[in-house]
Protein backbone atom coordinates (compact mmCIF):
# COMPACT_ATOMS: atom_id res chain seq x y z
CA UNK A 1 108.10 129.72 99.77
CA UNK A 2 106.09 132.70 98.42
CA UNK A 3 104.78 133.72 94.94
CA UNK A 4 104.08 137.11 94.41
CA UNK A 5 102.95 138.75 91.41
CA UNK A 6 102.70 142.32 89.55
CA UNK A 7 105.51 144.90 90.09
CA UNK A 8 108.36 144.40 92.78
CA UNK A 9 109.10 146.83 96.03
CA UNK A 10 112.26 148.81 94.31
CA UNK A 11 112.40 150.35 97.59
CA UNK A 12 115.20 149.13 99.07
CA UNK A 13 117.59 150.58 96.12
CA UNK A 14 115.58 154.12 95.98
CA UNK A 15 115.39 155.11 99.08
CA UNK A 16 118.66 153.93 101.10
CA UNK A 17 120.88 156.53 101.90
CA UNK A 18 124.60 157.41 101.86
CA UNK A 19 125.88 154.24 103.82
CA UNK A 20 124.19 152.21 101.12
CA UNK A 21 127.74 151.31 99.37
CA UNK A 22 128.71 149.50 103.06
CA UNK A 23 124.99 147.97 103.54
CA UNK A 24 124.81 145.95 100.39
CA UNK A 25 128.72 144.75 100.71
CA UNK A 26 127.46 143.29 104.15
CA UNK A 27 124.89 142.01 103.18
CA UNK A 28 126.64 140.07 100.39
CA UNK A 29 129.66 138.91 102.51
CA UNK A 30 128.84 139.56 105.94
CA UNK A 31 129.19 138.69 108.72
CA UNK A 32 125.83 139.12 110.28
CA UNK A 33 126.69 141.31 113.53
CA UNK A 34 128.57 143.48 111.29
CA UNK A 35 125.47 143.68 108.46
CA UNK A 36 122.63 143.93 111.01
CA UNK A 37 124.82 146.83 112.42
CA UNK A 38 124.69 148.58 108.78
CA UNK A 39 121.04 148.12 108.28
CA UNK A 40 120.23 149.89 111.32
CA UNK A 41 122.51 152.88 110.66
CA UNK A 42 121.71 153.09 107.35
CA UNK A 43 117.52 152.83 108.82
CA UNK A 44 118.04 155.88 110.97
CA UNK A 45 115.96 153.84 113.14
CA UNK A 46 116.56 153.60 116.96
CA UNK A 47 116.27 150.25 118.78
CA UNK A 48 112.98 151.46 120.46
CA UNK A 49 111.62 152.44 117.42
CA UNK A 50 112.14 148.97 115.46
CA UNK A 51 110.89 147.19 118.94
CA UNK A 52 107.66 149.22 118.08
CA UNK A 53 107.41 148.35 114.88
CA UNK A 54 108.14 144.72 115.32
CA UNK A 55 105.24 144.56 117.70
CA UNK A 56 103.29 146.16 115.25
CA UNK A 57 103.85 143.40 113.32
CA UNK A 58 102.53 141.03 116.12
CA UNK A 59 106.46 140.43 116.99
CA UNK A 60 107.85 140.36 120.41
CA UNK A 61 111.38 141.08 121.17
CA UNK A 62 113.25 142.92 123.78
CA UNK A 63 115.82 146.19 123.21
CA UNK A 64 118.53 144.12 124.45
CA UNK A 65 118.32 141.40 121.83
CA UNK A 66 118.20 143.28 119.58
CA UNK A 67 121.53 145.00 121.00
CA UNK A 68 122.78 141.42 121.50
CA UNK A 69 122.27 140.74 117.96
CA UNK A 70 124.30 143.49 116.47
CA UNK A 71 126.83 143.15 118.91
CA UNK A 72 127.94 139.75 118.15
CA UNK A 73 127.08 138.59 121.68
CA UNK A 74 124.07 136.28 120.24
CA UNK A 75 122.16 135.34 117.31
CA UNK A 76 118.82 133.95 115.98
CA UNK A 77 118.33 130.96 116.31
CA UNK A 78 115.75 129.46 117.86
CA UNK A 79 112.34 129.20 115.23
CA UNK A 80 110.77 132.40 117.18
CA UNK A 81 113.82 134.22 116.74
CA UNK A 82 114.44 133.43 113.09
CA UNK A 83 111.03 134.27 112.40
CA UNK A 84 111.51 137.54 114.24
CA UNK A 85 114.63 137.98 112.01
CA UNK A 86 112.18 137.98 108.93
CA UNK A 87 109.97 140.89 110.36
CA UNK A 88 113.09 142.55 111.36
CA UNK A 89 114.18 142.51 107.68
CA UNK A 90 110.94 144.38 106.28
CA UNK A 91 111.62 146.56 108.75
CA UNK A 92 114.82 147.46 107.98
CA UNK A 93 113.89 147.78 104.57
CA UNK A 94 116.64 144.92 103.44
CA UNK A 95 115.62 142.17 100.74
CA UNK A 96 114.04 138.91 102.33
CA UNK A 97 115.89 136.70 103.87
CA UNK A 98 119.56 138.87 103.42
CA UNK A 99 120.11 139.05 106.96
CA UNK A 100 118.91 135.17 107.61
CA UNK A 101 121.05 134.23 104.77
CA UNK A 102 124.44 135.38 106.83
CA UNK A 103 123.94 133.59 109.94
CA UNK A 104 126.29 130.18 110.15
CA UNK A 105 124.99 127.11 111.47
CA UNK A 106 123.50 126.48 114.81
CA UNK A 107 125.43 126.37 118.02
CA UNK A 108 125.78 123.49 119.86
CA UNK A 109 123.88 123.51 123.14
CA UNK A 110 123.50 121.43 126.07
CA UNK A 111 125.08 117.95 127.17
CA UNK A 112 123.55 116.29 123.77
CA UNK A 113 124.63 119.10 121.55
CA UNK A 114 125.32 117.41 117.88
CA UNK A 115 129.31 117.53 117.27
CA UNK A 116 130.43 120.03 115.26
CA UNK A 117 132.82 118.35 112.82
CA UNK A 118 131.79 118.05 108.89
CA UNK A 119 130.73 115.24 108.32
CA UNK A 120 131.27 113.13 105.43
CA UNK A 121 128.55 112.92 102.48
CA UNK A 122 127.87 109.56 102.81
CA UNK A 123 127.80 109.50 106.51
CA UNK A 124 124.05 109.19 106.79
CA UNK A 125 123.74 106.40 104.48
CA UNK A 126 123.23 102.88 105.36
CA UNK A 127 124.92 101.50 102.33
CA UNK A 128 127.83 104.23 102.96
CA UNK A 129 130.81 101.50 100.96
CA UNK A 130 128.55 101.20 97.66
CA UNK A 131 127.85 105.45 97.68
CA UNK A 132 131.85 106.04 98.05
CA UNK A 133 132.57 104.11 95.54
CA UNK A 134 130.29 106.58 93.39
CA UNK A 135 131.34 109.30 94.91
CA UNK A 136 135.07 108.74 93.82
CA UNK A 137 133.66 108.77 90.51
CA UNK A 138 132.80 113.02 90.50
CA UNK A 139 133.78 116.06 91.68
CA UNK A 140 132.88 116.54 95.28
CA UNK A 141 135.10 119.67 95.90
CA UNK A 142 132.27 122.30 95.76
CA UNK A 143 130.26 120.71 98.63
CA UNK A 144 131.92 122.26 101.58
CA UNK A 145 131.73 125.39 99.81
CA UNK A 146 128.68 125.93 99.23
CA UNK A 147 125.64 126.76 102.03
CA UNK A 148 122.01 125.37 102.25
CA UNK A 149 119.89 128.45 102.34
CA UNK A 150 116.59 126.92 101.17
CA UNK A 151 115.50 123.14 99.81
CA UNK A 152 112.28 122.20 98.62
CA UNK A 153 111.27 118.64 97.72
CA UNK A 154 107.50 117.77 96.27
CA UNK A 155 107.02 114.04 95.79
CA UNK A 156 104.16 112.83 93.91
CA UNK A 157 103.35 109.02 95.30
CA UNK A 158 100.88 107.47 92.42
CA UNK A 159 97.85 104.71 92.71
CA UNK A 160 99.89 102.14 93.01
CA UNK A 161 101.64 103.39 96.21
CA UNK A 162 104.97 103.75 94.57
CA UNK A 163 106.76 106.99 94.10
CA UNK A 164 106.06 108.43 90.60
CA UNK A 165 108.29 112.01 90.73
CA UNK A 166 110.21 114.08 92.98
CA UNK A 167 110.47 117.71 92.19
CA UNK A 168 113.36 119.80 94.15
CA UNK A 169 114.20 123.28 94.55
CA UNK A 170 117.56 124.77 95.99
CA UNK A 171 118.69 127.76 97.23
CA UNK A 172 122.47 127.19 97.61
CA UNK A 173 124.83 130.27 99.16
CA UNK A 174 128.85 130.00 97.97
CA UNK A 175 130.72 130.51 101.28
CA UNK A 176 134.03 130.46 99.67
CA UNK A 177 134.90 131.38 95.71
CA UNK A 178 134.66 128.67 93.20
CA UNK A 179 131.74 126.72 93.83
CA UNK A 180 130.02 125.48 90.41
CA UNK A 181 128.54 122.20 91.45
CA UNK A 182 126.17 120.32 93.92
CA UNK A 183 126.50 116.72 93.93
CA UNK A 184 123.14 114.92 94.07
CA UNK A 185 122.61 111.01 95.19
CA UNK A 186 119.53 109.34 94.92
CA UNK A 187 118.97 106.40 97.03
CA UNK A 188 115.29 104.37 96.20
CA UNK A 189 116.11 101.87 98.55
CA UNK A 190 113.35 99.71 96.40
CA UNK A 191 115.70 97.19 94.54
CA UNK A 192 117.92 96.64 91.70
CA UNK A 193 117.66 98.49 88.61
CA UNK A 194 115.32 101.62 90.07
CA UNK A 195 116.66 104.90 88.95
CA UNK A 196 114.78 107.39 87.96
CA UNK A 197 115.24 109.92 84.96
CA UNK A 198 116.74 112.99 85.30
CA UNK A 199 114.66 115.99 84.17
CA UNK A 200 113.08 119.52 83.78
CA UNK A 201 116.54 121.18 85.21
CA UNK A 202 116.96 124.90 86.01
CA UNK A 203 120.14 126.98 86.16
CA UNK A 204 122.45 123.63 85.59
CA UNK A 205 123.52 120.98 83.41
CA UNK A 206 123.66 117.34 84.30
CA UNK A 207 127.83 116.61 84.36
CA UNK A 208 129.31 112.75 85.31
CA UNK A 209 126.79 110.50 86.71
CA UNK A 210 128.05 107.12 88.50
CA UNK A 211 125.18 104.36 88.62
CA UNK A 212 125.17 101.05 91.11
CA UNK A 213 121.91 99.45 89.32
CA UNK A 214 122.29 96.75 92.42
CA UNK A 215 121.49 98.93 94.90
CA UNK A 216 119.95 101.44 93.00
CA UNK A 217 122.03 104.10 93.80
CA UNK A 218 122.60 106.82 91.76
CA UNK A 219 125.18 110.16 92.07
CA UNK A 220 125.20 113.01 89.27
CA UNK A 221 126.81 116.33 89.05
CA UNK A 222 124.65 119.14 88.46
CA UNK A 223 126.96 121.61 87.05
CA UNK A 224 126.22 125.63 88.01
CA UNK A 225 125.18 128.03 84.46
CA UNK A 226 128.71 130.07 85.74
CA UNK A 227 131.42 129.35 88.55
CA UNK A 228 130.31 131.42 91.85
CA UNK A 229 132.06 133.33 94.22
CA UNK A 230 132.28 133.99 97.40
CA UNK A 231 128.37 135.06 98.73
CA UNK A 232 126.94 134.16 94.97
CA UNK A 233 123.52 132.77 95.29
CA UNK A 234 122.18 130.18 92.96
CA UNK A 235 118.21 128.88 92.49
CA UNK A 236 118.16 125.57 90.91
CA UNK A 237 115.45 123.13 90.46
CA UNK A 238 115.28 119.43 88.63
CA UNK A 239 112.94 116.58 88.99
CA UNK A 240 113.33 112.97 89.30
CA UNK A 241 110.61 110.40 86.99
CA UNK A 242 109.94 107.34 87.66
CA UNK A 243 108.49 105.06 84.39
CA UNK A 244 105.65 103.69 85.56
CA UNK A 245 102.90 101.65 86.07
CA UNK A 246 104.21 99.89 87.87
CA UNK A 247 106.01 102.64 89.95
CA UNK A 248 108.95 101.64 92.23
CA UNK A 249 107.80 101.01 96.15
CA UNK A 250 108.30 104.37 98.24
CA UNK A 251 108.58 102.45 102.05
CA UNK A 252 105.54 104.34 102.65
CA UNK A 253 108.40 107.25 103.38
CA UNK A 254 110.52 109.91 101.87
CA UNK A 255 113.22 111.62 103.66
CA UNK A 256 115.73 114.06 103.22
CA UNK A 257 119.72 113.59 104.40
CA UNK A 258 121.40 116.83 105.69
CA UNK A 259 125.17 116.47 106.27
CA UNK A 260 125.26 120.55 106.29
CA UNK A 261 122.44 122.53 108.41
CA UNK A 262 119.65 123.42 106.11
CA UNK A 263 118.00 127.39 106.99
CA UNK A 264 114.79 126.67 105.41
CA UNK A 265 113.33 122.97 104.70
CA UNK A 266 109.71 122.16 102.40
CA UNK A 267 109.09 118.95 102.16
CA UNK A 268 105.61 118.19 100.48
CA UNK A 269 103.93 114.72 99.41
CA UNK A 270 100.97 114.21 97.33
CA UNK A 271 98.80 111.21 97.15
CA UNK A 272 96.46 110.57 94.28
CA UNK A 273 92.89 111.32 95.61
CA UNK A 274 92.01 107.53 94.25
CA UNK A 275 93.59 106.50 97.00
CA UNK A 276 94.40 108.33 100.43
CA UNK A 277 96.57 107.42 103.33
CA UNK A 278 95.06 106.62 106.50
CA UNK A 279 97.72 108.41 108.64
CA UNK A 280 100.86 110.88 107.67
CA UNK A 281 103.73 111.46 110.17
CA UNK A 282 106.48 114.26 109.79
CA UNK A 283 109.75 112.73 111.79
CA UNK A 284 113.45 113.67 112.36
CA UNK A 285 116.89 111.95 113.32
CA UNK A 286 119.08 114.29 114.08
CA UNK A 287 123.03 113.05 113.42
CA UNK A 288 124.00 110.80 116.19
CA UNK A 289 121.03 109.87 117.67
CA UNK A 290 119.34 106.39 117.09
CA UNK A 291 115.87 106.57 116.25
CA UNK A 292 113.37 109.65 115.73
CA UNK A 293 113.35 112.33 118.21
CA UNK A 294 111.08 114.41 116.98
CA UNK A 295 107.33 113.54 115.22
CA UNK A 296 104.43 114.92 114.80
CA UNK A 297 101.20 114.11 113.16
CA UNK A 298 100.10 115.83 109.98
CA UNK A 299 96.59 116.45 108.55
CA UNK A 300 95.82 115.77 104.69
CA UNK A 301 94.57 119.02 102.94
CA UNK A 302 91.43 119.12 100.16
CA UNK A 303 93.53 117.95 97.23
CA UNK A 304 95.35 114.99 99.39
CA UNK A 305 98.97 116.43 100.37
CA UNK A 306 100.26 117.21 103.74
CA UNK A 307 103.69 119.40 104.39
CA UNK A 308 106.28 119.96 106.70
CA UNK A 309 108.39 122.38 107.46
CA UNK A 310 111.89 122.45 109.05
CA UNK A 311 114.06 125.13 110.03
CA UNK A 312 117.75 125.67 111.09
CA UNK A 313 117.68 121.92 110.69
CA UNK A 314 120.85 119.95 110.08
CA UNK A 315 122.45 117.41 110.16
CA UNK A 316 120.40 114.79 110.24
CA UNK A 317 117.27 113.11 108.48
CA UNK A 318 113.90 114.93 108.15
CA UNK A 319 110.90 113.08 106.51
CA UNK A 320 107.64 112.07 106.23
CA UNK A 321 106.01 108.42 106.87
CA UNK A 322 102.28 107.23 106.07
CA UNK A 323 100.04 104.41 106.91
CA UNK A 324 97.61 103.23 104.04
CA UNK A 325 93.95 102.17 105.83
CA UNK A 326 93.76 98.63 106.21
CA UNK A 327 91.94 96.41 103.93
């Protein structure tokens, strides 16, 4: 996620030529073979010549994949390849990310290829009869309609060890029209009564909420500024506050549950420099498998964070775990 400041390339909308008209209906709609195709035309760039330029820009990739691409035959989607997809974009001379932003979830692959079907949104959670019974209590019709282009989470874990905020960020993509909600469910998992406060939103409104204080559980609408349509984009942020000291128990752990692929995935945690874990561990479970598949160590940087960063991920869990150094 990238923060740029002064005056913004304009480019794109002063120089395209005639075919623009078709090129930014694509790009809004899709699908991708049929907006990668446009860009191209409308670059007057040959397939050799973007292969040059893309290794120019340290990128490797063959004539034929990029052929492949355009044709429909196959798409990005390994991390290489949507990371190629990004330098093909500058050089097209698209906006970031317009070309990423059409492609549809992952394949399946291979004998242990996740299954395809939707699943439900509380499929993922352990307590999955309390979180229905929420659910039932709002509007969960805009969830299949609406795409996961981008999430950000930043949790700040206080003194104490417990979990003090968590800041989000969304990038959500209507793939059908009428789309003006995401539902949100917060799960401490730290005992009764733990529910944070609902702050600092951006670009929505807070709508029905549905509370289990037991389980401390909690599911809230966060109702879109306007009612989108079909390839409408939406940024919205909010942040979760915990009243503290003391500060509810984090598990030494914060994950994230994707019932819907995710393109881009920032998770961040922050420890307060009074007191530093010994050992941080990004993991993943991806839907239908029983433990972590996938983890990998991660360093602490000068002001006591660490990151991870997933992409094309989904569904499935994605997290981070830490050790505090033994007394």
């Amino acid at each position: 996620m990238t923060i740029a400041a002064g005056h913004p390339d304009l480019s794109f909308v002063d120089t395209v030529p005639a075919d623009r008209d078709e090129l930014v209906g694509l790009l809004a709609t899709g699908p991708f073979p049929d907006a990668l195709r446009a860009a191209i035309k409308t670059s007057r760039l040959s397939l050799d010549r973007i292969q040059h330029r893309l290794g120019l820009r340290g990128t490797t990739i063959s004539v034929a994949t990029l052929s492949y691409w355009q044709s429909g035959r196959r798409r990005p989607e390994r991390p290489e390849s949507l990371e190629a997809l990004r330098h093909l974009e500058a050089v097209l001379g698209v906006p970031p990310s317009s070309l990423t932003a059409l492609l549809g979830p992952p394949r399946p692959r291979g004998r242990r290829s996740r299954p395809t079907r939707v699943l439900p949104i509380d499929a993922l959670w352990s307590r999955r009869e309390r979180l229905a019974t929420l659910l039932s209590r709002v509007d969960t019709t805009s969830d299949c309609r609406l795409g996961r282009l981008s999430q950000h989470d930043r949790i700040e874990v206080a003194p104490d060890g417990g979990q003090r905020s968590l800041w989000v960020r969304q990038v959500l993509r209507a793939e059908q029209d009428g789309a003006d909600r995401w539902v949100l469910v917060y799960d401490a998992e730290s005992g009764p009564g733990v529910i944070p406060e609902l702050t600092n939103l951006s670009n929505c409104r807070v709508g029905r909420t549905a509370v289990d204080e037991e389980s401390s559980i909690m599911v809230a609408e966060l109702v879109f500024d306007r009612t989108l349509a079909r390839g409408d984009t939406v940024i919205m942020e909010y942040q979760l506050n915990h009243p503290g000291p003391q500060y509810p128990a984090s598990g030494n752990a914060y994950c994230r549950k994707f019932r819907l692929p995710v393109r881009e995935y920032v998770i961040e945690v922050r420890f307060d420099q009074s007191r530093l874990p010994a050992r941080c561990q990004q993991y993943a479970v991806p839907a239908g498998e029983e433990g972590p598949s996938r983890r990998r160590n991660l360093t602490l940087d000068p002001s006591g964070g660490v990151h991870s960063v997933a992409l094309g991920f989904g569904p499935g869990v994605f997290g981070i775990r830490w050790d505090w150094p033994s007394r």
